[in-house]
N, C-alpha and C. Protein backbone atom coordinates (compact mmCIF):
# COMPACT_ATOMS: atom_id res chain seq x y z
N UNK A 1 0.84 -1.19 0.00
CA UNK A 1 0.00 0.00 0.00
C UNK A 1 0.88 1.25 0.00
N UNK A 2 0.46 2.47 -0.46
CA UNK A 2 1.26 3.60 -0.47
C UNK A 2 0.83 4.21 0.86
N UNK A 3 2.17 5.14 0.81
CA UNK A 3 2.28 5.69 1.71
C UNK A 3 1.02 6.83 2.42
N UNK A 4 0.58 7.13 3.72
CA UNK A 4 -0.55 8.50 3.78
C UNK A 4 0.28 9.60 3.82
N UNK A 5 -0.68 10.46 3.26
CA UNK A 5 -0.09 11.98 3.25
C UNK A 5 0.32 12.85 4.45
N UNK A 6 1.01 13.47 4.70
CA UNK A 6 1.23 14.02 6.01
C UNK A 6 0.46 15.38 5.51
N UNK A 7 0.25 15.66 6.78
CA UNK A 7 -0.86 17.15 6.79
C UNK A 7 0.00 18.19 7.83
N UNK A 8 -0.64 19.05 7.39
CA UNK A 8 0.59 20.25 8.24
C UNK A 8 -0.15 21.34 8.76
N UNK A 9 -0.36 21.35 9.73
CA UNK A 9 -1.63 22.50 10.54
C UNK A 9 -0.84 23.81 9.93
N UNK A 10 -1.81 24.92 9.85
CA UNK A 10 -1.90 26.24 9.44
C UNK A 10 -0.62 26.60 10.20
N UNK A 11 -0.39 26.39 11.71
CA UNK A 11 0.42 26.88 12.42
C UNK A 11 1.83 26.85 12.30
N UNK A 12 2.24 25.32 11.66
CA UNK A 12 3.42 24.85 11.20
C UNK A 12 3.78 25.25 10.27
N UNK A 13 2.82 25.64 8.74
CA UNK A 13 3.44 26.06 7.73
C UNK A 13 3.72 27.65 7.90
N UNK A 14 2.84 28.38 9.02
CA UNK A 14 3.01 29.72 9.05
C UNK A 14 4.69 29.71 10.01
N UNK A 15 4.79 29.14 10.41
CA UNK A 15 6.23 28.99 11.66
C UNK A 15 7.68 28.71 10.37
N UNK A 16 7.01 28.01 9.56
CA UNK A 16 8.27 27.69 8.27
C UNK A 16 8.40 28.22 7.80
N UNK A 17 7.58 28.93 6.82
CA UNK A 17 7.38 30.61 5.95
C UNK A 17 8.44 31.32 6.86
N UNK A 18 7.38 31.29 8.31
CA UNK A 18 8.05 32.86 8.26
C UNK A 18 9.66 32.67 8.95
N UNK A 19 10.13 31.83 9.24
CA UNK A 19 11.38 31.27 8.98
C UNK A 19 12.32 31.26 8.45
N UNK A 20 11.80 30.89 6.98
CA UNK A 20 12.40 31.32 5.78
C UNK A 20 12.68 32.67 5.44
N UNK A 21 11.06 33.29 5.58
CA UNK A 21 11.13 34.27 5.10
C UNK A 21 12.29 35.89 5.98
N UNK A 22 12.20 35.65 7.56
CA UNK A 22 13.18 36.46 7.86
C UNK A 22 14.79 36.05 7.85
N UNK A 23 14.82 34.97 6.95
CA UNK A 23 16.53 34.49 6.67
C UNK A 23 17.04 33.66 7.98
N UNK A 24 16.40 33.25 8.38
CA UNK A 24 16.76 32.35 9.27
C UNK A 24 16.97 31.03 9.21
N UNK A 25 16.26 30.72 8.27
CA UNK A 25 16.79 29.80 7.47
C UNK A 25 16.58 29.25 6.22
N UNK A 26 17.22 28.32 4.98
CA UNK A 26 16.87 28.59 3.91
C UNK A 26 15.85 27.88 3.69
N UNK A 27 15.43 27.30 2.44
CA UNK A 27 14.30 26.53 2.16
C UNK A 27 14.52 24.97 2.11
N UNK A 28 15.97 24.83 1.70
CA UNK A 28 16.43 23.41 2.19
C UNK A 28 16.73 23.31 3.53
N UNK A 29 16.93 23.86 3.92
CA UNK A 29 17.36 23.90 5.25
C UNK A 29 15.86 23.47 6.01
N UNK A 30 15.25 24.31 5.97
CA UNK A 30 13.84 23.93 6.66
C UNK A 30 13.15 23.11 6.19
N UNK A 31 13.59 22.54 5.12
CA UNK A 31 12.64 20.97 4.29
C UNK A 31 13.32 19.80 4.82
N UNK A 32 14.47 20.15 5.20
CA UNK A 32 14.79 18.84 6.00
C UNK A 32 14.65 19.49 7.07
N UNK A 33 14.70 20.36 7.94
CA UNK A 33 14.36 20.09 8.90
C UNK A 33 12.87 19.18 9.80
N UNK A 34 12.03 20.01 9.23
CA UNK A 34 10.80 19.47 8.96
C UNK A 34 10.28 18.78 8.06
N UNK A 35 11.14 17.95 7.24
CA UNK A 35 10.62 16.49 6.46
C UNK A 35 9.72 16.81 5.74
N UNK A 36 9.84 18.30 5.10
CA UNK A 36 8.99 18.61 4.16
C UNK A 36 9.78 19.11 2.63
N UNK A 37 9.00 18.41 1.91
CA UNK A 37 9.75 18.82 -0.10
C UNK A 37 10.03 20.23 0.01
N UNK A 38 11.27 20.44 -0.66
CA UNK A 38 11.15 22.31 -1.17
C UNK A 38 10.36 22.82 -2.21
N UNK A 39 9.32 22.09 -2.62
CA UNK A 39 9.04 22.90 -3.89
C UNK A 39 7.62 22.86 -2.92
N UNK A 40 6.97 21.95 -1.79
CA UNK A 40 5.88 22.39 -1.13
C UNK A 40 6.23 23.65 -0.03
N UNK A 41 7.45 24.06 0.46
CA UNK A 41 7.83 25.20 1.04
C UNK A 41 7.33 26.25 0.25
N UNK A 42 7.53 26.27 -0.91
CA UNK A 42 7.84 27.32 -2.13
C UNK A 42 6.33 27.97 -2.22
N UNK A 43 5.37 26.50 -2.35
CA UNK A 43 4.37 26.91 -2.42
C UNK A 43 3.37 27.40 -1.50
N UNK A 44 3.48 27.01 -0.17
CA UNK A 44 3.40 27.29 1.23
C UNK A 44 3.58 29.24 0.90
N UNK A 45 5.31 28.96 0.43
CA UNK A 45 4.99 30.70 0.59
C UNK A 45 4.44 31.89 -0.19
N UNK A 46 4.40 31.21 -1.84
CA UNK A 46 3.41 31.67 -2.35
C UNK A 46 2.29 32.06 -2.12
N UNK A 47 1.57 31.48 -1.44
CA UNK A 47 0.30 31.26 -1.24
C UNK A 47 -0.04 32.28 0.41
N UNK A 48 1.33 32.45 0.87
CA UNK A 48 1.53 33.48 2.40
C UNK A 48 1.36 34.32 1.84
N UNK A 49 2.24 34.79 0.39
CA UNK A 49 2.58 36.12 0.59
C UNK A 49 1.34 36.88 -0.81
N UNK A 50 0.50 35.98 -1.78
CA UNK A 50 -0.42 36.09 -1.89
C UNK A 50 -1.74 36.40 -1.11
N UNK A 51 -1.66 36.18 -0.18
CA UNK A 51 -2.93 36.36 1.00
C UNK A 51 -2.74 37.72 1.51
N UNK A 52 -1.15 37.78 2.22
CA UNK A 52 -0.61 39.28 2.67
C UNK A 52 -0.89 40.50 1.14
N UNK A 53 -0.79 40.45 -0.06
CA UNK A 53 -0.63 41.38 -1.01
C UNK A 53 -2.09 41.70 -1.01
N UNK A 54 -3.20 40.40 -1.41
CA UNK A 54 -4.38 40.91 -1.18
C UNK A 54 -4.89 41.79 0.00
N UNK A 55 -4.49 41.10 1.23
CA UNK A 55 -4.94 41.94 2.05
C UNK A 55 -4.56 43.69 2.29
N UNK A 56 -3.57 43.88 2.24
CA UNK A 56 -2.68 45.03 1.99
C UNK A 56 -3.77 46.26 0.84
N UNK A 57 -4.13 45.11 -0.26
CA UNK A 57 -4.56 46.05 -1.57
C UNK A 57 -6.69 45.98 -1.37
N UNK A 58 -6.70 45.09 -0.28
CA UNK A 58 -8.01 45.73 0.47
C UNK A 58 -9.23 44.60 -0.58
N UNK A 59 -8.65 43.55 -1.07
CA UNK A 59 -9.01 42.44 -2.00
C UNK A 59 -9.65 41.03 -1.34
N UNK A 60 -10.48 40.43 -1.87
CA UNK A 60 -10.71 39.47 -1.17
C UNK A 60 -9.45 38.53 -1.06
N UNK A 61 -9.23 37.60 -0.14
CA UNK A 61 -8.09 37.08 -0.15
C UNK A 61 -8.42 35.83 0.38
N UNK A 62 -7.93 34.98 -0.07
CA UNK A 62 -8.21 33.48 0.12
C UNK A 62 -7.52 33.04 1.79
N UNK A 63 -8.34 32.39 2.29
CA UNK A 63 -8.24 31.56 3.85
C UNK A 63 -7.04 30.72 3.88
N UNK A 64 -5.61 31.58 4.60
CA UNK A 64 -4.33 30.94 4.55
C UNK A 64 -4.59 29.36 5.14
N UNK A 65 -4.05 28.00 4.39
CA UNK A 65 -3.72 26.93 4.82
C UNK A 65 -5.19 26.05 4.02
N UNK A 66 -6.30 26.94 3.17
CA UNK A 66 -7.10 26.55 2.01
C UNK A 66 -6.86 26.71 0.90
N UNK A 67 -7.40 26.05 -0.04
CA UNK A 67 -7.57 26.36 -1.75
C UNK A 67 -8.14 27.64 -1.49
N UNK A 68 -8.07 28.84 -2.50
CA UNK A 68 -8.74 30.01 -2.62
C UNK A 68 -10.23 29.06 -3.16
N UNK A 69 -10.06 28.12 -3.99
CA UNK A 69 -11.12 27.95 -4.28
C UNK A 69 -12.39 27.31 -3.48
N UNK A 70 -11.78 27.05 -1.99
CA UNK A 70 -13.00 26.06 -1.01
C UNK A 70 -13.16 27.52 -0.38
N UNK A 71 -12.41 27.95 0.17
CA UNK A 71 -12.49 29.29 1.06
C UNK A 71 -11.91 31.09 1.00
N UNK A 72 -12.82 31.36 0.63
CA UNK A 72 -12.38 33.23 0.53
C UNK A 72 -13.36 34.17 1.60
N UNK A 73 -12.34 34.77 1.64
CA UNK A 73 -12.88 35.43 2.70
C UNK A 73 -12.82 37.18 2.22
N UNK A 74 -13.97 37.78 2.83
CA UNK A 74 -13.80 39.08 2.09
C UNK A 74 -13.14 40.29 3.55
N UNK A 75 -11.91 40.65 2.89
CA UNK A 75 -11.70 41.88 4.10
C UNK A 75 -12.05 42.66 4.30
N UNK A 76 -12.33 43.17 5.12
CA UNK A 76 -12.78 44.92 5.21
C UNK A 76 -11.65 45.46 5.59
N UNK A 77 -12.07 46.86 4.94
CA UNK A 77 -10.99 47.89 4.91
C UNK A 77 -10.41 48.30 6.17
């Protein structure tokens, strides 16, 4: 049988992002640390710093750690 998927609470991928993101450490670095692929880091932060631009530009912005497409949420100004 294949392997199950590991799942990664909102909290963990926001703790890795932002990790990465203040240079603390790189993206390999934190994919092994946490036994996670670099190209799902990558997208992890895509998807951070997509949410942050919408919100910023006052846009609906999709529910960090969902598909934009199950969950959006509308901000107020």
């Amino acid at each position: 049988m294949g392997k199950q998927r590991k799942t990664w609470s909102t909290d963990v991928k926001e703790a890795i992002i932002l990790n990465v993101l203040r240079g603390e450490l790189g993206v390999a670095e934190a994919a092994r640390q946490h036994g996670v692929n670099e190209s799902l880091i990558h997208t992890w932060k895509t998807q951070f710093l997509e949410a942050g631009r919408a919100r910023v530009l006052g846009r609906t912005a999709p529910v960090w750690g969902l598909p934009a497409s199950l969950a959006t949420v509308r901000i107020r100004a």
